[in-house]
Protein backbone atom coordinates (compact mmCIF):
# COMPACT_ATOMS: atom_id res chain seq x y z
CA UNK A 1 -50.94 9.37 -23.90
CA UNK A 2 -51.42 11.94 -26.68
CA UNK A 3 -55.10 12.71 -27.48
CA UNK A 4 -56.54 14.63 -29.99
CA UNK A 5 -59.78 15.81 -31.24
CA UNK A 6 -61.87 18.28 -33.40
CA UNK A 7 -64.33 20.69 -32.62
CA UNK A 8 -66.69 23.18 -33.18
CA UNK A 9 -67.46 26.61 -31.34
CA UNK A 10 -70.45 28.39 -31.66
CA UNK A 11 -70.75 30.29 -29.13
CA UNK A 12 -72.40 33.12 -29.01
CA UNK A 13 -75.20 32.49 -30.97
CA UNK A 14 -74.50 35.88 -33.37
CA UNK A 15 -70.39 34.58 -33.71
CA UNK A 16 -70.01 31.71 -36.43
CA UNK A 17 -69.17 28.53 -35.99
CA UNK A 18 -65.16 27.68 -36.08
CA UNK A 19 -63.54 24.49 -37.23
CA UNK A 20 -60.91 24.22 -33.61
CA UNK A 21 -58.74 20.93 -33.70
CA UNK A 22 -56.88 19.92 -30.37
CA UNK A 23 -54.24 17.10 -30.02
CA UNK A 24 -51.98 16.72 -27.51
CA UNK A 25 -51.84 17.26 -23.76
CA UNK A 26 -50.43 20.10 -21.21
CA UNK A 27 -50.56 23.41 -21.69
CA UNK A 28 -52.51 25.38 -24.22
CA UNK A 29 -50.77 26.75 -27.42
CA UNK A 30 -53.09 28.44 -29.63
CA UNK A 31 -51.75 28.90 -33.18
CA UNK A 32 -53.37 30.81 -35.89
CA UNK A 33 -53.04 30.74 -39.39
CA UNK A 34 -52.11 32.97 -42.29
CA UNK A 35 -54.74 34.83 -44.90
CA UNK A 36 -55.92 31.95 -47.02
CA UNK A 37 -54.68 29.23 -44.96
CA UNK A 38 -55.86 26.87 -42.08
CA UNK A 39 -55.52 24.78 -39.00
CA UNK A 40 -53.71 22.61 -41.31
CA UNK A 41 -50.48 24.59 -42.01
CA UNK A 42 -49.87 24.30 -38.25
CA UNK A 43 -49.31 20.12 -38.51
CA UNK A 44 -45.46 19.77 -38.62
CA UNK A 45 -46.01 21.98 -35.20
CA UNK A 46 -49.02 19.90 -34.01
CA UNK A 47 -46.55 16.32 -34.35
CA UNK A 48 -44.04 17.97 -32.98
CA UNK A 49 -45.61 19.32 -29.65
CA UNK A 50 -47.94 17.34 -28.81
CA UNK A 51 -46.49 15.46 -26.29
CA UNK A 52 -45.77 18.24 -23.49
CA UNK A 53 -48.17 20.89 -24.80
CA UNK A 54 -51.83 21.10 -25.89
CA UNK A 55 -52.04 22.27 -29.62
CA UNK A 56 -55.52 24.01 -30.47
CA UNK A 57 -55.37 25.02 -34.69
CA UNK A 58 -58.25 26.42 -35.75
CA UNK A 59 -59.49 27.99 -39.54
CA UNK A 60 -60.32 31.48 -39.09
CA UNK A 61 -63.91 32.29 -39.82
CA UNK A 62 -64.45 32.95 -43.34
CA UNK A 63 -61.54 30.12 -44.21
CA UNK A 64 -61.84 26.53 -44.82
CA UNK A 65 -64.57 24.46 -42.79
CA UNK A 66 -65.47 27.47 -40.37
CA UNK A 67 -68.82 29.36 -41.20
CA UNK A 68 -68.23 32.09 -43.54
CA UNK A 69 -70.83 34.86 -42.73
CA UNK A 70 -72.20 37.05 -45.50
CA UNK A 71 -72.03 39.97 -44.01
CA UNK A 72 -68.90 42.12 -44.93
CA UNK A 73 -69.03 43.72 -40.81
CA UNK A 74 -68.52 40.62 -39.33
CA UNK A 75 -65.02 40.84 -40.64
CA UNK A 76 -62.79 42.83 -38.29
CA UNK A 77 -59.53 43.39 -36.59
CA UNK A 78 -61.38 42.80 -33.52
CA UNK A 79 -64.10 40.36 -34.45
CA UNK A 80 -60.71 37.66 -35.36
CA UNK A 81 -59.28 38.74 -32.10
CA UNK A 82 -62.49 37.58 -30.19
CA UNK A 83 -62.55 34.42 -32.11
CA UNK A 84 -58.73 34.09 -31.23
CA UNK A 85 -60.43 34.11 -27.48
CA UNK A 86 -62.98 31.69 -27.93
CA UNK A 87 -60.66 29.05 -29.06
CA UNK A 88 -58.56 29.61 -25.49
CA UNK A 89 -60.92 27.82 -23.83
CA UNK A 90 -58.35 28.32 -20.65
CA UNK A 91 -57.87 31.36 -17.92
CA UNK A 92 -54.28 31.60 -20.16
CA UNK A 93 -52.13 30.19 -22.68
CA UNK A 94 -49.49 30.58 -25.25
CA UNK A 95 -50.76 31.87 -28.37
CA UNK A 96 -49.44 32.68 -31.41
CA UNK A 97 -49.79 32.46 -35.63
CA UNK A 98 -48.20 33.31 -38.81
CA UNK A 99 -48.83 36.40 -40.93
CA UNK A 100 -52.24 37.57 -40.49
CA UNK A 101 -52.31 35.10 -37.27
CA UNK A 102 -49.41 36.65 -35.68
CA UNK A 103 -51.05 39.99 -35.96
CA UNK A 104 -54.43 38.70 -34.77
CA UNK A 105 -52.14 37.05 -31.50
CA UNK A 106 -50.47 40.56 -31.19
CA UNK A 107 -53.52 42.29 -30.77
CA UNK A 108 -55.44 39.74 -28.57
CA UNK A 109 -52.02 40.04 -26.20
CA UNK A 110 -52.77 43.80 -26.20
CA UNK A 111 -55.81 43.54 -25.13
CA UNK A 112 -55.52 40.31 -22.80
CA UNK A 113 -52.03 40.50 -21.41
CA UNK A 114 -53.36 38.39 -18.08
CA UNK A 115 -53.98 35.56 -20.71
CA UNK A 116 -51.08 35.57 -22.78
CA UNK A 117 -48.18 33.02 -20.84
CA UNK A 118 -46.20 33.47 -24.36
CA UNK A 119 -46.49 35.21 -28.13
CA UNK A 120 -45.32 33.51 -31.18
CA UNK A 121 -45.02 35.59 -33.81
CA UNK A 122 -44.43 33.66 -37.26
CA UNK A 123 -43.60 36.14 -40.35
CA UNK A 124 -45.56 39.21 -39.18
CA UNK A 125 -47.11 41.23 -42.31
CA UNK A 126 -45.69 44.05 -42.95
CA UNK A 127 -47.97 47.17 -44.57
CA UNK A 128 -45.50 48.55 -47.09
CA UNK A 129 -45.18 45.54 -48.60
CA UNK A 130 -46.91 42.51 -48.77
CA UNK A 131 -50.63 41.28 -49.05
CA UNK A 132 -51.93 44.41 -46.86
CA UNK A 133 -50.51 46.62 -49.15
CA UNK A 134 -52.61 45.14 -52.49
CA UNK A 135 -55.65 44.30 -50.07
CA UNK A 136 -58.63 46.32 -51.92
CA UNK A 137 -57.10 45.23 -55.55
CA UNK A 138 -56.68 41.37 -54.03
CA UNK A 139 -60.43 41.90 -53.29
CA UNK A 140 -61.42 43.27 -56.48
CA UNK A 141 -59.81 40.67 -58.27
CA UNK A 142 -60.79 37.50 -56.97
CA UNK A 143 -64.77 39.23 -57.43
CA UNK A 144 -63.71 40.13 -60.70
CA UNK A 145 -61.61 37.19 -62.03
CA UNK A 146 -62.17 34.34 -59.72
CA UNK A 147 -59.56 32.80 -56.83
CA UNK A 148 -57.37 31.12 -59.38
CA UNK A 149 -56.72 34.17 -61.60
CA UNK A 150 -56.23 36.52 -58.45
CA UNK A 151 -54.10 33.85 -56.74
CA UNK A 152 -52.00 33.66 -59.59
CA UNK A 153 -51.28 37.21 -59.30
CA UNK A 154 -51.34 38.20 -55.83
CA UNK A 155 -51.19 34.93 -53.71
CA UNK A 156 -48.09 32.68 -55.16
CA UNK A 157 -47.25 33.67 -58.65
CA UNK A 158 -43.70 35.10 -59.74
CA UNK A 159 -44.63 38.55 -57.68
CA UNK A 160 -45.36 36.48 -54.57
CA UNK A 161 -41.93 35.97 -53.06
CA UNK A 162 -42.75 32.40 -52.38
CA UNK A 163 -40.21 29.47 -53.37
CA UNK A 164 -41.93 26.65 -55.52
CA UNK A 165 -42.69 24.16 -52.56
CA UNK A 166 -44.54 27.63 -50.20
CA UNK A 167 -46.36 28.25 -53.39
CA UNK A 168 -48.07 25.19 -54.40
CA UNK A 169 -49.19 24.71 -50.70
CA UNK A 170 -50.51 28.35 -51.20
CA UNK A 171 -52.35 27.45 -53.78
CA UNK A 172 -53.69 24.01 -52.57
CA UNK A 173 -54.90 25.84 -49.46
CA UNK A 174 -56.58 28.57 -51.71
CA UNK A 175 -58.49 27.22 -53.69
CA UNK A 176 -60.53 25.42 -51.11
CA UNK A 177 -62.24 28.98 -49.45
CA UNK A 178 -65.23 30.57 -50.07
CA UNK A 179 -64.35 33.46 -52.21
CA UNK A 180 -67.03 36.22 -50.29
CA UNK A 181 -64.65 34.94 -46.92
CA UNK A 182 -61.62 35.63 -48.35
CA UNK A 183 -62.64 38.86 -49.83
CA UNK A 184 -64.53 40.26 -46.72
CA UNK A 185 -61.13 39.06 -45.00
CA UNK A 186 -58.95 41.43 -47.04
CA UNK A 187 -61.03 44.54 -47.06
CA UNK A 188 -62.07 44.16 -43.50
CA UNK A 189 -58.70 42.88 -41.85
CA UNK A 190 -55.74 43.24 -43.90
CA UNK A 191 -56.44 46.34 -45.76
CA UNK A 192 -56.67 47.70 -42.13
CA UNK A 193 -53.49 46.60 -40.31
CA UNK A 194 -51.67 49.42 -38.25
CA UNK A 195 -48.13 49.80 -39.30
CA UNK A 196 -45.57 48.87 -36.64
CA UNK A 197 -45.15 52.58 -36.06
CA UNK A 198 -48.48 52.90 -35.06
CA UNK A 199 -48.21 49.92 -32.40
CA UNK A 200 -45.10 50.80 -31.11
CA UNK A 201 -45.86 52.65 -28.42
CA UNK A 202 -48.23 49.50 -27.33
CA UNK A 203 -45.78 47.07 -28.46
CA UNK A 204 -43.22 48.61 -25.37
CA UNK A 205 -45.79 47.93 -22.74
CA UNK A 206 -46.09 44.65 -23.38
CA UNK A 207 -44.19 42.98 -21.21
CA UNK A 208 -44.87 38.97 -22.31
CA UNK A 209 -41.80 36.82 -23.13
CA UNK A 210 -42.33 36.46 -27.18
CA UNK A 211 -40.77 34.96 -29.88
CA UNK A 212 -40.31 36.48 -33.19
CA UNK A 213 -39.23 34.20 -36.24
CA UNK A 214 -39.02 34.89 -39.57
CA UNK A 215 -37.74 32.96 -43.06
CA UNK A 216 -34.10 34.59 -44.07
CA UNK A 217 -36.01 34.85 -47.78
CA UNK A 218 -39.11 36.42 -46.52
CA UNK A 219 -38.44 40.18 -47.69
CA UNK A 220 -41.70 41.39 -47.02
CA UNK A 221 -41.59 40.15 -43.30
CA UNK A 222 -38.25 40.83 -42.63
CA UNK A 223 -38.18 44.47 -41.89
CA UNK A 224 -41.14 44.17 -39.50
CA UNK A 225 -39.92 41.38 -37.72
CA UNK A 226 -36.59 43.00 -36.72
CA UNK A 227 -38.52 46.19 -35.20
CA UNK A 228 -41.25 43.98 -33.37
CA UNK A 229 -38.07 42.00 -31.80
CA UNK A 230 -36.58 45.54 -31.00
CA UNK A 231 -39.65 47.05 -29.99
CA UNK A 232 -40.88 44.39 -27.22
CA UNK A 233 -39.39 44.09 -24.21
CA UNK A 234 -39.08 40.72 -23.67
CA UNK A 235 -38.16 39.53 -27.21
CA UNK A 236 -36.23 37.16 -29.25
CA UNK A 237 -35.38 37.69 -32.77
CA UNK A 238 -35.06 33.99 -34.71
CA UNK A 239 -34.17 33.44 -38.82
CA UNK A 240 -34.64 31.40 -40.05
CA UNK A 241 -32.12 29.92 -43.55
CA UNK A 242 -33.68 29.06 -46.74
CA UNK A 243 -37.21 29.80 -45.33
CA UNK A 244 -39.46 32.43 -47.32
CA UNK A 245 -43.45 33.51 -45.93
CA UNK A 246 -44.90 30.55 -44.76
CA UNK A 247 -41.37 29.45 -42.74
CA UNK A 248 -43.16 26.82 -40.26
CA UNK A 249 -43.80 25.10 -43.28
CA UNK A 250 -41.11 25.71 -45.33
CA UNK A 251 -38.31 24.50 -43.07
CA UNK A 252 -40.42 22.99 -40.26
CA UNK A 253 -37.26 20.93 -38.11
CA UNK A 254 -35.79 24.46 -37.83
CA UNK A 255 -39.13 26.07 -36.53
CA UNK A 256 -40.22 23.67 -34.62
CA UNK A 257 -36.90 23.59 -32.41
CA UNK A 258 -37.04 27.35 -32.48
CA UNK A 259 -40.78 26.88 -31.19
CA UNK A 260 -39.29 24.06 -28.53
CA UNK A 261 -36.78 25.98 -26.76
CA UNK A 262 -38.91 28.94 -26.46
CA UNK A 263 -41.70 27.35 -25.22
CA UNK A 264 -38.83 25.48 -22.73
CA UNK A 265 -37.84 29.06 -20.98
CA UNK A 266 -40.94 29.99 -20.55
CA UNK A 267 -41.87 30.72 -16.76
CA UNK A 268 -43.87 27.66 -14.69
């Protein structure tokens, strides 16, 4: 029987309250979303796993219905990796996310290796191009101009990269966060990701079956995706056709069977 159900954590009292939604049964597989986005963008994966594997989704803090603190320090590289933790509420699992969630899932495997059964890594950001490259003038903008006029130009407009279906779903999801979350977000998390040449000597240690997949369109992704899939030892390197960014969505039968026969090999 599939179950599912929603959540909140809160725990400890100083970390905010995140929106966690669980459906399925089995294992846990923990996916996290891209900048701007939510448990949501994970559903195609949700439907399609369900029935061997526990999903968990959950909106980052500062995004959708998770509690959007104030202040701009509780927005870190590490402070999304600990929330990455509370939501494995297991001694391990398979975790995993797209963009900014794929390098929150990196890092928490760093640090938590004995946890980590798997790593999904779902068009990892690159820093020479992409959104962590135009962080602080993302930031300024949406203060400055609002979140539709700095979506337009950063998030899914003709600079974006996105095809037409990726970038109305960008925009839906957008347009629904608080702005201070989103801004904090950028200046305190994607302005500082490490470039791969920076992790790599970390990324060669790390000796956790993962998959990386990536959209055959996604240009900014691309580049970093190969060199994780080089870089980690126990690696495989999936592309995805016709699929830009946000390729779980964009071409989800593809992904999803990608997903399946990964999570298949894994080790009992």
């Amino acid at each position: 029987m599939v179950k599912g159900c929603a959540r909140s954590i809160l725990e400890p009292v100083s970390q905010p309250r995140l929106h966690v939604a669980s459906d399925g049964t089995g294992p846990p597989l923990v996916l996290a979303h891209g900048f701007a986005g939510s448990a949501r963008n994970f559903g195609p994966q949700s439907r399609a796993l369900r029935s061997r594997w526990r999903v968990v989704r959950y909106d980052a803090r500062g995004h959708a219905r998770s509690e959007a603190p104030d202040d701009p320090a509780a927005y870190t590289p590490g402070t999304f990796t600990d929330d990455l933790g509370r939501v494995l509420d297991a001694p391990a699992g398979v975790v995993g996310g797209l963009s900014m969630g794929a390098a929150t899932a990196a890092r928490f495997a760093f640090g938590h290796p004995d946890r980590v059964r798997g790593l999904i890594l779902a068009a990892y950001p690159g820093t020479a191009r992409g959104i962590s490259a135009h962080a602080a003038a993302f930031a300024d903008a949406i203060e400055h101009e609002g979140l539709e006029a700095a979506g337009e130009r950063f998030a899914w407009g003709p600079e974006s990269g996105l095809d037409p279906g990726a970038a109305r779903l960008v925009r839906q999801g957008f347009l629904e966060h608080p702005p201070h979350g989103l801004v904090h977000t950028l200046r305190g998390v994607l302005a500082r990701q490490p470039s791969l040449d920076e992790l790599a000597p970390r990324l060669r240690t790390l000796r956790v079956p993962a998959l990386v997949i990536v959209g055959d369109r996604d240009v900014g992704s691309m580049e970093p995706s190969r060199a994780l899939a080089s870089a980690l030892p126990d690696a495989r390197l999936v592309v995805v056709p016709d699929a830009g960014h946000v390729v779980n969505l964009a071409q989800p039968g593809a992904f999803n069977a990608a997903l399946a026969a990964f999570l298949d090999g894994l080790p009992v």
